[in-house]
C-alpha atoms as a PDB file:
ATOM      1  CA  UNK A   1       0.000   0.000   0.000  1.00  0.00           C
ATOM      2  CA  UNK A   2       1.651   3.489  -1.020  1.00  0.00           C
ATOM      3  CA  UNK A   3       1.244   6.592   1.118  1.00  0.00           C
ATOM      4  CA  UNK A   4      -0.614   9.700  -0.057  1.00  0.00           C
ATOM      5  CA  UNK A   5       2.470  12.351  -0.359  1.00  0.00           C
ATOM      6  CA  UNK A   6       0.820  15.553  -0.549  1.00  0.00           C
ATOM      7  CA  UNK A   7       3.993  17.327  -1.948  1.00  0.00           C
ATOM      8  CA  UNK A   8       3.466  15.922  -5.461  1.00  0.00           C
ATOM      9  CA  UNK A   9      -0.188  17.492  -5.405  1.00  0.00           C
ATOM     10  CA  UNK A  10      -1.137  21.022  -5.306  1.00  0.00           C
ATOM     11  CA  UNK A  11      -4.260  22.234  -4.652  1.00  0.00           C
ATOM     12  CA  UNK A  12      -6.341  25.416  -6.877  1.00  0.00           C
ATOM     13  CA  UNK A  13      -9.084  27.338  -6.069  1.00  0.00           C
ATOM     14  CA  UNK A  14     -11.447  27.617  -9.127  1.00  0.00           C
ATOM     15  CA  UNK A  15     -11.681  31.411  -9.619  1.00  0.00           C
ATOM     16  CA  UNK A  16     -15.024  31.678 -11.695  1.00  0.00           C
ATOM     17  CA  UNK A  17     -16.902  29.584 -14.134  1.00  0.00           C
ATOM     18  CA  UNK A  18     -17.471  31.696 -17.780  1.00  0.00           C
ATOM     19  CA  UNK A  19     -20.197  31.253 -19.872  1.00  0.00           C
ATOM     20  CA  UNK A  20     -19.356  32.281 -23.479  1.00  0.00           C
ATOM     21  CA  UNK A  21     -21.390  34.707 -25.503  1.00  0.00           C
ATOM     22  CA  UNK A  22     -23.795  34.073 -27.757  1.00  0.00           C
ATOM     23  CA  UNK A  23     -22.551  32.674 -32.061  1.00  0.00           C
ATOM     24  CA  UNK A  24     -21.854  35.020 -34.673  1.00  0.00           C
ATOM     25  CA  UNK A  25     -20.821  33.869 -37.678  1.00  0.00           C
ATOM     26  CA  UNK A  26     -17.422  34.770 -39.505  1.00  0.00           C
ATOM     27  CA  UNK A  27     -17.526  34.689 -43.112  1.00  0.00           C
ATOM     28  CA  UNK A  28     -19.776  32.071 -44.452  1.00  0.00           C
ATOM     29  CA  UNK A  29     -18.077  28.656 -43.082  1.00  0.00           C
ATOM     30  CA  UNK A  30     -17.639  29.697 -39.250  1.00  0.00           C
ATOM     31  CA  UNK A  31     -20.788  30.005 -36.688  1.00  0.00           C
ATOM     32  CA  UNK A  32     -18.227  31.294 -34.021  1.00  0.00           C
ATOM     33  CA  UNK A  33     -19.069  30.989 -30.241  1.00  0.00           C
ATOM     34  CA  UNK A  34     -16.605  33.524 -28.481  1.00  0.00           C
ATOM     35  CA  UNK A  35     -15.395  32.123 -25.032  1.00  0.00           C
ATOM     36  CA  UNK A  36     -13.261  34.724 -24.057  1.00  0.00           C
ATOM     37  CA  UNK A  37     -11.805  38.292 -25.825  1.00  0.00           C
ATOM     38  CA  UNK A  38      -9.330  40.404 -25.520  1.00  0.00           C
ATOM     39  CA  UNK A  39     -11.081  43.183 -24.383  1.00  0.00           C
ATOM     40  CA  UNK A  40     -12.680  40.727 -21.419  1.00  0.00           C
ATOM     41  CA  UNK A  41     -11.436  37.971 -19.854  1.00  0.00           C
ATOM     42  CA  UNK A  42      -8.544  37.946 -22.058  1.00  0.00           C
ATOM     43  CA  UNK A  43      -7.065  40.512 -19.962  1.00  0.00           C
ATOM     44  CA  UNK A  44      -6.527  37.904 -17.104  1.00  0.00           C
ATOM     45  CA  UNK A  45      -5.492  34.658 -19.034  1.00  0.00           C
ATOM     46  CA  UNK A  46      -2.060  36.220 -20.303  1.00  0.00           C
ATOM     47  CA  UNK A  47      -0.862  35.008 -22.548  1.00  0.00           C
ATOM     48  CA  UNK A  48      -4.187  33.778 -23.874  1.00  0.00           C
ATOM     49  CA  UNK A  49      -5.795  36.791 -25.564  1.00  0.00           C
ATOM     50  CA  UNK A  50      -8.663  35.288 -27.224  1.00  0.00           C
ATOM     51  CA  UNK A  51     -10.689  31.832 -27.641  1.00  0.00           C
ATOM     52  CA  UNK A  52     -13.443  31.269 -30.190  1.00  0.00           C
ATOM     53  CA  UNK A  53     -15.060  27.692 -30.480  1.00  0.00           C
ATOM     54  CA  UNK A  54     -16.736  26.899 -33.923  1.00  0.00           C
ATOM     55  CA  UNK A  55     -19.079  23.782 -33.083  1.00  0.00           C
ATOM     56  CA  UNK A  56     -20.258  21.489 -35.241  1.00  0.00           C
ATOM     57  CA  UNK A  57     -22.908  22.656 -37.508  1.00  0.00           C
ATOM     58  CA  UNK A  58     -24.881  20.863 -40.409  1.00  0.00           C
ATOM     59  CA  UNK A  59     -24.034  22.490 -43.841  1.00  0.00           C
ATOM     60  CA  UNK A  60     -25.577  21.082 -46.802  1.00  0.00           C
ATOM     61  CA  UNK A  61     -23.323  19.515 -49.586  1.00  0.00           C
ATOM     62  CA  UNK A  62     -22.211  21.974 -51.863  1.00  0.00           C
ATOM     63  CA  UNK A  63     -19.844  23.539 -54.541  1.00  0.00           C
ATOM     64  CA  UNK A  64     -19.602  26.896 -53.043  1.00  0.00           C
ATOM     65  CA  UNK A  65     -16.706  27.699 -51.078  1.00  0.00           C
ATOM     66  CA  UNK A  66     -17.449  28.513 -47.261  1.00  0.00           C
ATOM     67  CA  UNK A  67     -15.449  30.048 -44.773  1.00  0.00           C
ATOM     68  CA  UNK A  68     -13.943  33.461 -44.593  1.00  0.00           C
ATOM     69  CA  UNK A  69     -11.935  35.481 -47.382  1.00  0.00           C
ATOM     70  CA  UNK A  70      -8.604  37.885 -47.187  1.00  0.00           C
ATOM     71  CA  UNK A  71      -8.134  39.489 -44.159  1.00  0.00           C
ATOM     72  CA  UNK A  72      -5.421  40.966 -41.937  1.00  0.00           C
ATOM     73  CA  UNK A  73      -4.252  39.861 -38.099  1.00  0.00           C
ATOM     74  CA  UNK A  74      -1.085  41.820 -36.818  1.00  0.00           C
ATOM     75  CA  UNK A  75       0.346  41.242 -33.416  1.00  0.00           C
ATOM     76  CA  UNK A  76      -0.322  37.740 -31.848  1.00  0.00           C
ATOM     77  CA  UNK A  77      -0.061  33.958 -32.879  1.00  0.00           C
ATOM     78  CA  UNK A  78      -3.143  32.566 -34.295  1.00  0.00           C
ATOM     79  CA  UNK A  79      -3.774  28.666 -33.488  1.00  0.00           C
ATOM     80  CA  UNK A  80      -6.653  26.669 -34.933  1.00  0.00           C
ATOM     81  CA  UNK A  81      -7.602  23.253 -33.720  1.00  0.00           C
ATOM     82  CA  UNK A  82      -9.535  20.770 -35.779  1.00  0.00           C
ATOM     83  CA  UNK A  83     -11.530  18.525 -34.042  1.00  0.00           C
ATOM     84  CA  UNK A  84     -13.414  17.313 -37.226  1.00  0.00           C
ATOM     85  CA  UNK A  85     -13.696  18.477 -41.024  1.00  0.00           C
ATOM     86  CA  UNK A  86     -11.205  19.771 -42.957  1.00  0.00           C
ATOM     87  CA  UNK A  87      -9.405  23.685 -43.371  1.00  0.00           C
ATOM     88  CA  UNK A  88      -7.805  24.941 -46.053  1.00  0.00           C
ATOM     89  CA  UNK A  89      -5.542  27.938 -45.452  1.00  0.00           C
ATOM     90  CA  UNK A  90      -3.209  30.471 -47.214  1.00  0.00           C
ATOM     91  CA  UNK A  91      -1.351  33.288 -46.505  1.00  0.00           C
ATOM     92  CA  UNK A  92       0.891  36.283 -48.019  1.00  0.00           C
ATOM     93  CA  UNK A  93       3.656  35.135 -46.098  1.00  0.00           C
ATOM     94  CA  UNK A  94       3.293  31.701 -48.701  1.00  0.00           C
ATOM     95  CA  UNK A  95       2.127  29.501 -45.689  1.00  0.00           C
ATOM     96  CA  UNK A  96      -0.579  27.860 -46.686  1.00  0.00           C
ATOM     97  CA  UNK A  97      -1.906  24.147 -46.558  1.00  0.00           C
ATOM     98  CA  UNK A  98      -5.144  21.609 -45.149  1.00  0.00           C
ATOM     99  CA  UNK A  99      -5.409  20.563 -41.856  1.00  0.00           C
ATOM    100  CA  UNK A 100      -8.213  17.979 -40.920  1.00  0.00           C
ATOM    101  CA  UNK A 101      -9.276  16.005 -37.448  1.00  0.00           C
ATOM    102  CA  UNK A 102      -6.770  16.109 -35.174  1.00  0.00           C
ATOM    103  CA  UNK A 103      -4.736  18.840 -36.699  1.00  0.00           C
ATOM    104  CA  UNK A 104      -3.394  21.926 -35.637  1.00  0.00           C
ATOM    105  CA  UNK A 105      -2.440  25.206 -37.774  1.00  0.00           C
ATOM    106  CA  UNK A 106      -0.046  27.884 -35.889  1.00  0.00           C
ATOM    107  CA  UNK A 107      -0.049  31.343 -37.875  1.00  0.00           C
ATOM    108  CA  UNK A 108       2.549  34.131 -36.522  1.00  0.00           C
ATOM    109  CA  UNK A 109       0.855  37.443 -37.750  1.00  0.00           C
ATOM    110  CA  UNK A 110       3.638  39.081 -35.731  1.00  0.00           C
ATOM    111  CA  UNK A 111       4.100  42.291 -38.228  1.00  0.00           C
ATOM    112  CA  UNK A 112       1.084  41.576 -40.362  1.00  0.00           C
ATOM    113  CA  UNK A 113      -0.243  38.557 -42.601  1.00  0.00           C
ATOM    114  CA  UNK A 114      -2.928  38.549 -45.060  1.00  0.00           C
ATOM    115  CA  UNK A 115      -4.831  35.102 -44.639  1.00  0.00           C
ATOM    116  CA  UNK A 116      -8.235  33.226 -45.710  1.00  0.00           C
ATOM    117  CA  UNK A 117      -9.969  30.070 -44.285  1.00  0.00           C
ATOM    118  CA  UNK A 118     -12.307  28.199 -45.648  1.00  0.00           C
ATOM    119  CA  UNK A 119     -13.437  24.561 -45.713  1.00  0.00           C
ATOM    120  CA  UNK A 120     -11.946  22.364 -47.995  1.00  0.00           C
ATOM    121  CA  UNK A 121     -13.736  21.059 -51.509  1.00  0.00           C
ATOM    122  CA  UNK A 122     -13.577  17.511 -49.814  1.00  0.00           C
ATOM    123  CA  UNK A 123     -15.208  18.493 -46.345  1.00  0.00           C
ATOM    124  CA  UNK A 124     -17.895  21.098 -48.932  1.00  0.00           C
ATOM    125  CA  UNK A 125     -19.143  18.078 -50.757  1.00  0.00           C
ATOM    126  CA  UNK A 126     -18.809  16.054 -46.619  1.00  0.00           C
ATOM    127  CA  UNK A 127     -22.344  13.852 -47.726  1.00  0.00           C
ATOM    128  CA  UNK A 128     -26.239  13.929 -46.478  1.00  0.00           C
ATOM    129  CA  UNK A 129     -25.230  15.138 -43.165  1.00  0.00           C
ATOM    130  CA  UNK A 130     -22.806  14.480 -39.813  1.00  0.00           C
ATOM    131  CA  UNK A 131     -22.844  12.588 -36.918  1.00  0.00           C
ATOM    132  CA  UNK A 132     -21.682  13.272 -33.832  1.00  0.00           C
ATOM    133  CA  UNK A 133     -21.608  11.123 -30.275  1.00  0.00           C
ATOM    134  CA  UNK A 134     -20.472  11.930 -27.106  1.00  0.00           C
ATOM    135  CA  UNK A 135     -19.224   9.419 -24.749  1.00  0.00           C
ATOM    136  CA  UNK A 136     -19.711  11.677 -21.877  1.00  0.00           C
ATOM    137  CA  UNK A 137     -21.530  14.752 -21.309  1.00  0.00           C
ATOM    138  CA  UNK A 138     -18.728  17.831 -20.933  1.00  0.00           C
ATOM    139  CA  UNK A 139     -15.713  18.591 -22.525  1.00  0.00           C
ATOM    140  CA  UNK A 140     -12.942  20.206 -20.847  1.00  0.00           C
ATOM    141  CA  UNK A 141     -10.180  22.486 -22.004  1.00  0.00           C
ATOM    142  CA  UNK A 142      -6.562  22.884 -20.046  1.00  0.00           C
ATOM    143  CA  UNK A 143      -4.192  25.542 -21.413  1.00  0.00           C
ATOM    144  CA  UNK A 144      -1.210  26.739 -19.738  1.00  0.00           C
ATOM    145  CA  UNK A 145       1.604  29.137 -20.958  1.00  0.00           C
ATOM    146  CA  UNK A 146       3.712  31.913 -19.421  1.00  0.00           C
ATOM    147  CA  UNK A 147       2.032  35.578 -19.316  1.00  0.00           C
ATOM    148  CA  UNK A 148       2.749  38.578 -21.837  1.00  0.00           C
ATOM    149  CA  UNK A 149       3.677  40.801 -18.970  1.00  0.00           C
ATOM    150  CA  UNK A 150       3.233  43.752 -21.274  1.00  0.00           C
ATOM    151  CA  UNK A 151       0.346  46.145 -22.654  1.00  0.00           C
ATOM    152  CA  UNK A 152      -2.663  44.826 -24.577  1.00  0.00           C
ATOM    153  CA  UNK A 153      -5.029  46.715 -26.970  1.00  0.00           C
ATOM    154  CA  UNK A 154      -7.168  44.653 -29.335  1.00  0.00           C
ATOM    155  CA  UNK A 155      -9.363  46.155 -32.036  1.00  0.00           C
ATOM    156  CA  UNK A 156     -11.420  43.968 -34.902  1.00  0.00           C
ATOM    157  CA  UNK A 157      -8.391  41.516 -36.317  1.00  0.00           C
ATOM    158  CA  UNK A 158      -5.178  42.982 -34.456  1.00  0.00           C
ATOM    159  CA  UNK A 159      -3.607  43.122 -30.961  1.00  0.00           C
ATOM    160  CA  UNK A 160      -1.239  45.655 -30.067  1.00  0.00           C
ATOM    161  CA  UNK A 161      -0.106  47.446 -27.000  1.00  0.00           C
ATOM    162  CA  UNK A 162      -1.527  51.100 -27.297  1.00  0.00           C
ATOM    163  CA  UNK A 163      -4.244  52.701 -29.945  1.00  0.00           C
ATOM    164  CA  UNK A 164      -1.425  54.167 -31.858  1.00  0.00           C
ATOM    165  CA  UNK A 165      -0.233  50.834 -33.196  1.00  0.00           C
ATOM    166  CA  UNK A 166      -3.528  49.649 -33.908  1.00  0.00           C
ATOM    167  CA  UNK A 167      -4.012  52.481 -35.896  1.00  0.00           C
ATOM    168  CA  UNK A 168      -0.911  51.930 -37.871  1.00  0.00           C
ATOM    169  CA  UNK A 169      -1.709  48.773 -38.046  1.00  0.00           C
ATOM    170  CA  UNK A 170      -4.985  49.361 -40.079  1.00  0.00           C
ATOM    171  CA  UNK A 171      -3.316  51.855 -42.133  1.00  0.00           C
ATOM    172  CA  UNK A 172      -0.703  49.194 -43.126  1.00  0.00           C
ATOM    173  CA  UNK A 173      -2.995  46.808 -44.483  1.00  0.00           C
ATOM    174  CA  UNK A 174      -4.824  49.626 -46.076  1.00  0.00           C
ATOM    175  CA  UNK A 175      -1.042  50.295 -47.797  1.00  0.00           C
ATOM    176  CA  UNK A 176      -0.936  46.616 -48.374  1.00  0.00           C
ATOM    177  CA  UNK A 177       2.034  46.155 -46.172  1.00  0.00           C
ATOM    178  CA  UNK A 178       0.696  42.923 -44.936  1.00  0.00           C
ATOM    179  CA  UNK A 179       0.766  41.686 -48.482  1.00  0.00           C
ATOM    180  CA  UNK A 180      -1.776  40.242 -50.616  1.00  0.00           C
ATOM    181  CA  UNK A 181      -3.047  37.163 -51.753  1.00  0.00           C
ATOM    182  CA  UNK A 182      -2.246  36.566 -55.431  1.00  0.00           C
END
């Protein structure tokens, strides 16, 4: 029989449990259920800035691409998750590639990136419908990192640390300093 050594556990005090808002959809491929921002909670889960959970959702078969087209991010790492389906994405850096169940896509939009996401033709034509089935009823989500320690300001797709730089940072993409997609 082995002792209980309480120096190999430690103990936490759960701090809050946060309900997300409500979906809004990004482009045409994405109903998008925000769980945290970085104008909210963000603020306290350095270096986590923001969280948004796409669940799954029945889309017809179809021909027509669906997700969401060019657009800028400057400032922070962008990580997407697949838990089922597939993604297909490109960027002006020339990053670019699909990513299905079970894979993950890390973007660094660091001084600017142009980028689009959208399902790929395989997952657009995925059949009558899909099926999902949970073996329990939760999920839970663990994340861990070390904290920015510095200044955050987020407005639409950047994250800087003052207004100043998120207003240059609009007026670069508006140059087209981010690049393009060609």
């Amino acid at each position: 029989m082995s002792a209980f050594k309480p120096s190999r556990y430690v103990m936490k005090n759960l701090l809050r449990i946060h309900r997300s808002s409500g979906m809004h959809w990004v482009g045409n491929g994405f109903p998008v259920r925000p769980v945290f921002d970085y104008n909210g909670l963000g603020r306290e889960l350095s270096p986590f800035l923001l969280l948004d959970y796409a669940a799954p959702h029945p889309f017809a078969p179809g021909n027509e691409k669906r997700g969401v087209g060019a657009h800028p991010h400057k400032g922070f790492e962008t990580v997407t998750v697949a838990y089922q389906g597939e993604l297909e994405h490109r960027d002006s850096s020339g990053g670019g590639g699909k990513i299905g169940a079970g894979d993950v896509q890390w973007m660094t939009a660091g001084n600017g990136i142009v980028h689009e996401e959208f399902h790929s033709r395989d997952f657009t034509r995925a059949g009558d419908g899909i099926t999902v089935e949970a073996k329990t009823g939760g999920s839970l989500l663990v994340m861990d990192g070390e904290p920015i320690d510095e200044p955050v300001v987020g407005q639409g797709p950047f994250v800087m640390n003052s207004r100043t730089e998120i207003q240059q940072a609009f007026e670069d993409y508006r140059l087209g300093r981010m690049g393009e997609l060609g």
